[in-house]
Protein backbone atom coordinates (compact mmCIF):
# COMPACT_ATOMS: atom_id res chain seq x y z
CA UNK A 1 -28.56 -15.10 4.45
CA UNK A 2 -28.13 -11.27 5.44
CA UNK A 3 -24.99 -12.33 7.44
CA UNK A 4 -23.39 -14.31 4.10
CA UNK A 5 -23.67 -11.58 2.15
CA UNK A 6 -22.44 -9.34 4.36
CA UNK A 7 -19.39 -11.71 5.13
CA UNK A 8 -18.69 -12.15 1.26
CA UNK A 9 -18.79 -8.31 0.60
CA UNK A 10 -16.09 -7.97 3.58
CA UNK A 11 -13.88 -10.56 1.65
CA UNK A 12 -14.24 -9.24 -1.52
CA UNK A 13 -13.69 -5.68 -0.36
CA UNK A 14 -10.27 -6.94 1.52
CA UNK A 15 -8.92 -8.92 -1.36
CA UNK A 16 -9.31 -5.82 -3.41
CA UNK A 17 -7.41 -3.90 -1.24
CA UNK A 18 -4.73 -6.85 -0.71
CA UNK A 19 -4.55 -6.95 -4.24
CA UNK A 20 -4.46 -3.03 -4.81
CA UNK A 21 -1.29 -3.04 -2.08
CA UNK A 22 0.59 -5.90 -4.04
CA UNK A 23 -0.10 -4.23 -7.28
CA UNK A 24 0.63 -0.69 -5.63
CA UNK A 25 3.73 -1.98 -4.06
CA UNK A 26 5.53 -3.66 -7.03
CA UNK A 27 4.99 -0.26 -8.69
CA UNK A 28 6.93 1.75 -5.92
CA UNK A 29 9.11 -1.40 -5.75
CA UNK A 30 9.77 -0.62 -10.12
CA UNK A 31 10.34 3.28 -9.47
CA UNK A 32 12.71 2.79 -6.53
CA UNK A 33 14.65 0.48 -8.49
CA UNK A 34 14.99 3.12 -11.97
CA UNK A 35 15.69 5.96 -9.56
CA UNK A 36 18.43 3.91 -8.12
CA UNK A 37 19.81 3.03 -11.28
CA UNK A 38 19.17 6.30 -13.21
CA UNK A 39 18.04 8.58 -11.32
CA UNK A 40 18.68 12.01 -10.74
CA UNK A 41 19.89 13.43 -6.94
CA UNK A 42 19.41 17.41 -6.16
CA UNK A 43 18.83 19.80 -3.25
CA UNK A 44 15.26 20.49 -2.27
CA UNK A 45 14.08 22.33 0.49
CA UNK A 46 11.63 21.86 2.98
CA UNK A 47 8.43 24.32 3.11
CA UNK A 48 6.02 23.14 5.26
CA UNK A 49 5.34 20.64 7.98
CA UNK A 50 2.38 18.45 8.92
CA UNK A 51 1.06 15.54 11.21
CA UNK A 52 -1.49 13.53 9.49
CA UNK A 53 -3.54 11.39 12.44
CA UNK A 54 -1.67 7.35 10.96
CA UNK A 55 -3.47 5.21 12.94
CA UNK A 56 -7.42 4.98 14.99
CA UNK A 57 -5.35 4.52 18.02
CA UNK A 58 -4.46 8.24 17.46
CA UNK A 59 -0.69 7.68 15.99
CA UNK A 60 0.73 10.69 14.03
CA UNK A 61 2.60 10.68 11.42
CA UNK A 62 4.86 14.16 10.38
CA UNK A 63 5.28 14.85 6.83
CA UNK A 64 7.06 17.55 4.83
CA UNK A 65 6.32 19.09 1.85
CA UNK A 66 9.52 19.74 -0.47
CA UNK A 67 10.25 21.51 -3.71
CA UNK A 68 12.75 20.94 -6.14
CA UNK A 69 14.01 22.01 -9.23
CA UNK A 70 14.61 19.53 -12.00
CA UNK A 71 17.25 20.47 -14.36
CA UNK A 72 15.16 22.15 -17.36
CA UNK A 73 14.58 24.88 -14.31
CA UNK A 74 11.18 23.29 -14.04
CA UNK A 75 9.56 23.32 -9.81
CA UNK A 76 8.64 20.57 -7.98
CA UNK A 77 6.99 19.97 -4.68
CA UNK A 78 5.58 16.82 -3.31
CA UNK A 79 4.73 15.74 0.43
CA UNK A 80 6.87 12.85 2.16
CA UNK A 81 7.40 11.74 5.99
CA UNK A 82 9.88 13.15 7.01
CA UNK A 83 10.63 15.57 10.51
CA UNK A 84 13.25 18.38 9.14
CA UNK A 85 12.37 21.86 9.80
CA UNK A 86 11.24 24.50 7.40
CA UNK A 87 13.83 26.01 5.39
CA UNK A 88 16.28 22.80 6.14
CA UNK A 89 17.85 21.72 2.72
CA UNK A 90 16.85 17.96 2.50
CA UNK A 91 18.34 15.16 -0.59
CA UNK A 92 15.32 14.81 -3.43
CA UNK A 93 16.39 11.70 -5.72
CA UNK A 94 13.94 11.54 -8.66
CA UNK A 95 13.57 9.99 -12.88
CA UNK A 96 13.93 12.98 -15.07
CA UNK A 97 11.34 11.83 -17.38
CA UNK A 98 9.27 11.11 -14.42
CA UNK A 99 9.68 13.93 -11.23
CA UNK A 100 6.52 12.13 -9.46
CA UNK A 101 9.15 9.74 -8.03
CA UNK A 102 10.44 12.21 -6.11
CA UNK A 103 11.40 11.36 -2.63
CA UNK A 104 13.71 11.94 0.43
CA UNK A 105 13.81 8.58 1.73
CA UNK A 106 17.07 6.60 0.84
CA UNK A 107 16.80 3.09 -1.67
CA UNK A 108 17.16 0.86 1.06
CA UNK A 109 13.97 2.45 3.22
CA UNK A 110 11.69 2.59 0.04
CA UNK A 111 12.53 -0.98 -0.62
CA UNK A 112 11.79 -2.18 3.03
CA UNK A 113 8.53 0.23 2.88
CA UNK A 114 7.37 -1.32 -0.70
CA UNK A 115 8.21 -4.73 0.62
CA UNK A 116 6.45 -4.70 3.46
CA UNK A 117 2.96 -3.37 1.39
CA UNK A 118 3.55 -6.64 -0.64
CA UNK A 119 3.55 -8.63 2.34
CA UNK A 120 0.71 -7.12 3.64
CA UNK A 121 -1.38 -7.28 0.38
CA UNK A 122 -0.35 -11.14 -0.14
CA UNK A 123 -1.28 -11.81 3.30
CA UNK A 124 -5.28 -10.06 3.42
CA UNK A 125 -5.56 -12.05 -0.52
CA UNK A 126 -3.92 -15.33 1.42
CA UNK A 127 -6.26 -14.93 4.55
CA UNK A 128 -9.32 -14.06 2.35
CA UNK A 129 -8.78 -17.02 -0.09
CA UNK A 130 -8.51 -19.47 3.04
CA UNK A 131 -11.84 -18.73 4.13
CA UNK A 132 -13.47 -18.56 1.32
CA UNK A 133 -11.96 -21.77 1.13
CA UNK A 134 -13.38 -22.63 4.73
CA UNK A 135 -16.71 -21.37 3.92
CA UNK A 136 -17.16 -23.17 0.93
CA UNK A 137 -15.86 -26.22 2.80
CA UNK A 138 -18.45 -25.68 5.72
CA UNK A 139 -21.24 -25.26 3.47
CA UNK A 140 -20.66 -28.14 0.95
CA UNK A 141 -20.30 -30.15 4.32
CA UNK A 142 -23.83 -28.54 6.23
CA UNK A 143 -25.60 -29.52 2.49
CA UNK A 144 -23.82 -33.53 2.87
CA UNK A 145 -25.06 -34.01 6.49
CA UNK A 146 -28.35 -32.44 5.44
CA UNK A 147 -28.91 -35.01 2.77
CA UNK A 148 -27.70 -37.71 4.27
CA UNK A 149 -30.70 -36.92 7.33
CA UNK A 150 -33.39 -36.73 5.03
CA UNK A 151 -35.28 -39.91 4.65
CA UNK A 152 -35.26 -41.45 1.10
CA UNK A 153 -38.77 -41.56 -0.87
CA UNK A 154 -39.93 -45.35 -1.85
C-alpha cells in the first residue's frame, strides 16, 4: 500500500510539473511572438555576471544581469544567460506595456527554448498518463485472476 501511494504522489507531482512547463512554455512562446511583432529594441548594458550550478552533475550555467531604459526614461534590469562582460553594451528587445519580456536572446532562440519546454512538459504528462494507464491495467488484471482463483460458494 505504502509503495502505491508513494508511486501515485510521484505521478501526480510530475504531471503537475509537465503541465506547469506546457502552460509556462506557451506563455514565453505568446510573449516572444508580440515582442517580435511589436516590440521595442534598445541598448542595455551588462552589470553583473553569475554562474548558477544548471544541472546535479555540476553543469553551470553564466547569466548576466542587464538594465535598460524604456522610453518614458523609466530603468530596467532583469537577469538572462548570457557570457558578455561587464560594461559590454548587449541588444534588450522588450513590449512597452510589458518590460518583463525583456531579453537578449534573439526570436529564433526563445522559440527553440519555449519549444523545447513544451516538449518536455507533453512528454512527463504523456509518460505519466501511460502508467497510470499501466497501473490501472495491472491492477484491474491482479483483481480478474484473483477472482477467477477463488472457489465459488454452493
Amino acid at each position: 500500500m505504502g509503495k502505491t501511494v508513494a508511486g501515485a504522489a510521484v505521478v501526480v507531482v510530475c504531471a503537475v510539473i509537465g503541465c506547469w512547463a506546457v502552460l509556462k512554455g506557451v506563455d514565453g512562446l505568446r510573449d516572444v511572438s508580440a515582442v517580435a511583432e511589436r516590440g521595442r529594441s534598445v541598448d542595455g548594458t551588462v552589470l553583473a555576471k553569475d554562474k548558477v550550478r544548471s544541472s546535479p552533475q555540476g553543469g553551470v550555467t553564466e547569466r548576466i544581469k542587464v538594465r535598460f531604459t524604456t522610453a518614458d526614461g523609466t530603468s530596467h534590469r532583469f537577469w538572462a544567460t548570457g557570457d558578455q562582460a561587464v560594461g559590454d553594451t548587449v541588444r534588450v528587445r522588450y513590449l512597452p506595456e510589458r518590460p518583463g519580456t525583456a531579453t537578449v536572446h534573439s526570436t529564433a532562440n526563445d522559440r527553440i527554448m519555449y519549444g523545447v519546454m513544451i516538449l518536455g512538459g507533453l512528454m512527463m504528462v504523456i509518460i505519466m498518463l501511460l502508467l497510470v494507464f499501466v497501473w490501472v491495467r495491472d491492477n484491474l488484471g491482479a483483481h480478474r485472476r484473483a477472482a477467477r482463483s477463488r472457489p465459488v460458494a454452493e
